[in-house]
N, C-alpha and C. Protein backbone atom coordinates (compact mmCIF):
# COMPACT_ATOMS: atom_id res chain seq x y z
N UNK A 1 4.13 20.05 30.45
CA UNK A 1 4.73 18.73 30.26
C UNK A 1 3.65 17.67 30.03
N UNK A 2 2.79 17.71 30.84
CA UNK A 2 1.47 16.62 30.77
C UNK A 2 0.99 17.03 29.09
N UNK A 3 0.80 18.15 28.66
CA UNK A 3 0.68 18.08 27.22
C UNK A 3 1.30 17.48 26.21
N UNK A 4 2.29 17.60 26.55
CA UNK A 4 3.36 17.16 25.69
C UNK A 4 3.56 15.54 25.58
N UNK A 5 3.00 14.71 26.72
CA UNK A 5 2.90 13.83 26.56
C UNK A 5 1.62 13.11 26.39
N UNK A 6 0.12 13.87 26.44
CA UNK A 6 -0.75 13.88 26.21
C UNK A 6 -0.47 13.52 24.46
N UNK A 7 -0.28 14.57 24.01
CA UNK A 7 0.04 14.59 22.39
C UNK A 7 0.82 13.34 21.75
N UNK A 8 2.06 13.11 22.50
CA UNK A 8 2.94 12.24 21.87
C UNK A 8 2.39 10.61 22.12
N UNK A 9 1.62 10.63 23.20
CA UNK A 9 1.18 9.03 23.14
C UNK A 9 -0.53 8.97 22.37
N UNK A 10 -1.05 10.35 22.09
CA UNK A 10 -1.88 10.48 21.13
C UNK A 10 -1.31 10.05 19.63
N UNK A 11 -0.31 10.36 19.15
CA UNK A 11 -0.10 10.48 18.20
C UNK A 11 0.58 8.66 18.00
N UNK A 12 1.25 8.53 19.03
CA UNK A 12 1.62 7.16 18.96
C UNK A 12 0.64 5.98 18.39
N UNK A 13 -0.23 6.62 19.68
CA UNK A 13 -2.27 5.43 19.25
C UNK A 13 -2.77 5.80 17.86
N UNK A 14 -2.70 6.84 17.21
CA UNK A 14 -3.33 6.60 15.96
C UNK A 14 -1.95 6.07 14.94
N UNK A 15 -0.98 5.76 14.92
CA UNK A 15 -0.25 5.41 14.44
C UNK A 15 -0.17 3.50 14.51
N UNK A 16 -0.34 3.67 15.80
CA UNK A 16 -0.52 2.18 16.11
C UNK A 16 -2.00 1.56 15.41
N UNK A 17 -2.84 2.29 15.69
CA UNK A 17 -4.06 2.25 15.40
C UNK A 17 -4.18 1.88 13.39
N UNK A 18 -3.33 2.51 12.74
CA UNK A 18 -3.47 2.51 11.41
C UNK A 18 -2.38 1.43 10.80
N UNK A 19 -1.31 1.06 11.82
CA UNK A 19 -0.83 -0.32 11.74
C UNK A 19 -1.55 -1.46 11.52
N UNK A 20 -2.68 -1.01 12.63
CA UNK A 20 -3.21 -2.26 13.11
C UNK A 20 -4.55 -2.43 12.08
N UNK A 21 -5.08 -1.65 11.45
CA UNK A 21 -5.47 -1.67 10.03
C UNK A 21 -5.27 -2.03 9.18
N UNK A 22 -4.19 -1.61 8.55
CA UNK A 22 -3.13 -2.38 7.57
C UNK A 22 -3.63 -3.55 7.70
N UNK A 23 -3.13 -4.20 8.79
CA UNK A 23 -2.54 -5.47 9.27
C UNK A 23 -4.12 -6.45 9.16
N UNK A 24 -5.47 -5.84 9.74
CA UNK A 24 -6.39 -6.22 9.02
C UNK A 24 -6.82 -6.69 7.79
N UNK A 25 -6.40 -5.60 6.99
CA UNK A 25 -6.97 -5.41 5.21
C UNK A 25 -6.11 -6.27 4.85
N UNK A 26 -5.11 -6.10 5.10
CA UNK A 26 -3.66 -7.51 4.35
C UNK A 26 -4.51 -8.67 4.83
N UNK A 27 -4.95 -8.93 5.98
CA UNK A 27 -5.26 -10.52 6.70
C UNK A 27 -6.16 -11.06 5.74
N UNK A 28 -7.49 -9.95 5.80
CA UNK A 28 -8.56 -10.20 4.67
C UNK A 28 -8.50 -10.62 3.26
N UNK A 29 -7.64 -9.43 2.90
CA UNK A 29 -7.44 -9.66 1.23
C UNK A 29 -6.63 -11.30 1.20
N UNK A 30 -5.43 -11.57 2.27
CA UNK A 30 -5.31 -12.85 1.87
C UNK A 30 -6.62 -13.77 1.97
N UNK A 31 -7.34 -13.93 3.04
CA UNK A 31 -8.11 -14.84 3.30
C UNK A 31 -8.88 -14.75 2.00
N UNK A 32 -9.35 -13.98 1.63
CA UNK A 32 -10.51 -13.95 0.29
C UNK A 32 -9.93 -13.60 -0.77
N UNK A 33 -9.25 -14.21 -1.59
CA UNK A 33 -8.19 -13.78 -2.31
C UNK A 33 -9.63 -13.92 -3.80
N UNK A 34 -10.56 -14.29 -3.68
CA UNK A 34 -11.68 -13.87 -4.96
C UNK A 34 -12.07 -11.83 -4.86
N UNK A 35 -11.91 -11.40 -4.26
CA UNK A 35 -11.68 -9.63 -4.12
C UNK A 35 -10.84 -9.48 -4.74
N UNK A 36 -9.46 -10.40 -5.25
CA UNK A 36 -8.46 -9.74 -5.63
C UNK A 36 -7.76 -9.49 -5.03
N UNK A 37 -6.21 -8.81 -5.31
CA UNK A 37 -5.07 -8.40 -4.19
C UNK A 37 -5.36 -7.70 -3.42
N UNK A 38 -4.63 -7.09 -2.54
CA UNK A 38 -4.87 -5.88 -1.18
C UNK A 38 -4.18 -4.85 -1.97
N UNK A 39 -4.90 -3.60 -1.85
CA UNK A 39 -4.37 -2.48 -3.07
C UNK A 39 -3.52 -1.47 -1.62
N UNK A 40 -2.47 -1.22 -1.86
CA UNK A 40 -1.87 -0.79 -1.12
C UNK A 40 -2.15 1.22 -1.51
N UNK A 41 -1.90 1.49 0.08
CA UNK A 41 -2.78 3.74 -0.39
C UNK A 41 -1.75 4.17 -1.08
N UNK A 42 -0.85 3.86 -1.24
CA UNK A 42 0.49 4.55 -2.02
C UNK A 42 1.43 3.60 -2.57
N UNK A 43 1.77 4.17 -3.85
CA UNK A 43 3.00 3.57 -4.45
C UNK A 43 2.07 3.77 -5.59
N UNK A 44 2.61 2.90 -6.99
CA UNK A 44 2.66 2.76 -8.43
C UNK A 44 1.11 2.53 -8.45
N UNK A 45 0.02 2.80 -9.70
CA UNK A 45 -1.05 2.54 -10.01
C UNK A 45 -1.94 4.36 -9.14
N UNK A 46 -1.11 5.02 -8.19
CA UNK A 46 -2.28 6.04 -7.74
C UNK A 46 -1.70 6.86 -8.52
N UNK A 47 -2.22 8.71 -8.24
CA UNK A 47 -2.15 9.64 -8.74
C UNK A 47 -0.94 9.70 -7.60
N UNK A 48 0.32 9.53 -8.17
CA UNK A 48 1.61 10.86 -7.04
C UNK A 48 2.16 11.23 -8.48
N UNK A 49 2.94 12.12 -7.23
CA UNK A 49 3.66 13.03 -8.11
C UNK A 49 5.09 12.21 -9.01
N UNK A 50 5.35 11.45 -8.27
CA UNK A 50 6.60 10.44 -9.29
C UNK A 50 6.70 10.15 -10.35
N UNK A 51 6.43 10.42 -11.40
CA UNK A 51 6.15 10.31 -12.34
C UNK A 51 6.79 9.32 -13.61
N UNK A 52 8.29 9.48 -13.00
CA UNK A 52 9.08 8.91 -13.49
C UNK A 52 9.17 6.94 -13.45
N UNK A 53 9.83 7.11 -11.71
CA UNK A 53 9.71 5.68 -11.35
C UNK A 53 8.76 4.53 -11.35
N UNK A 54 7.40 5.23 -11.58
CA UNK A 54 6.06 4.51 -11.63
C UNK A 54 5.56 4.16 -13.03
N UNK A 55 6.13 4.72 -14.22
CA UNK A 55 5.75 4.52 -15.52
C UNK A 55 7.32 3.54 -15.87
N UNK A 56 8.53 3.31 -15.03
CA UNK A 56 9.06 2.60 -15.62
C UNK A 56 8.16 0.85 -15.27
N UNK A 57 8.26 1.49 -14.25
CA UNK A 57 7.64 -0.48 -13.23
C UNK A 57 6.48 -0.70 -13.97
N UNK A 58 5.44 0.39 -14.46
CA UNK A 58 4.14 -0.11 -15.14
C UNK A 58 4.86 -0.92 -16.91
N UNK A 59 5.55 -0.10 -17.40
CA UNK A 59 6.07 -0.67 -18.54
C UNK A 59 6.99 -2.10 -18.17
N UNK A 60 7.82 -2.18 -17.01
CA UNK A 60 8.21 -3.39 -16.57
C UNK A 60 7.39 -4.41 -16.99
N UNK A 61 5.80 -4.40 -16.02
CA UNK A 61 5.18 -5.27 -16.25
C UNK A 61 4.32 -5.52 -17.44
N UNK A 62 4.30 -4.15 -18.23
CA UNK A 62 3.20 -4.67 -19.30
C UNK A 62 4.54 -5.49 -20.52
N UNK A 63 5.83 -5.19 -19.93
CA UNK A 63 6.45 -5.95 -21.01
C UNK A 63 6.61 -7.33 -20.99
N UNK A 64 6.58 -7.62 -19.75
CA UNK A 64 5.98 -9.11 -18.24
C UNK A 64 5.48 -9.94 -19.14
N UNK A 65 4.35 -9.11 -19.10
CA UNK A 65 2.78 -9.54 -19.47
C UNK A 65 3.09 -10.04 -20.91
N UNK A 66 3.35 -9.09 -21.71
CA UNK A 66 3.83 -9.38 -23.32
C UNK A 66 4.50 -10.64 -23.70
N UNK A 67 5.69 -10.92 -23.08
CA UNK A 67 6.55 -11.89 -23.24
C UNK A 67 5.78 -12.93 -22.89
N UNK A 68 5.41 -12.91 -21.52
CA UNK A 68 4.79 -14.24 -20.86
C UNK A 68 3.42 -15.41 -21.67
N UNK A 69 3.20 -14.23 -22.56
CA UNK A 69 1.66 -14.71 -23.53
C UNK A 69 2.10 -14.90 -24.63
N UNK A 70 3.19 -14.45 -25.19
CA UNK A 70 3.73 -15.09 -26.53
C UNK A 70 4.24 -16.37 -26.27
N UNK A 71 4.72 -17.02 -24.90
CA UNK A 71 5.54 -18.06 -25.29
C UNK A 71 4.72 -18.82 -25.21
């Protein structure tokens, strides 16, 4: 039993722990917004396997982009 909860409030702290990271890098990237945005570890722009949903949102915006500079 002591293992078992050994493990589960282990697993809790690095969870909390990588919250609380996040929550860093977001603070930063706002404060110094000359770095540029805060690049988030997943979603659209990395290598996943989605292939689909991530090339519509990239074409979303390059069509964004298109419109927004012609007018």
């Amino acid at each position: 039993m002591t293992t078992y909860l050994i493990a589960a409030g282990l697993i809790f702290g690095v969870a909390t722990l990588w919250v609380g990271i996040q929550h860093a890098y977001r603070r930063f990237a706002w404060r110094h917004p000359e770095f540029g945005p805060a690049r988030e570890a997943f979603g659209c722009g990395m290598a996943c396997t989605c292939d689909d949903p991530c090339e519509k949102q990239k074409q979303r915006i390059r069509n964004r982009n298109k419109t927004s500079n012609s007018i």
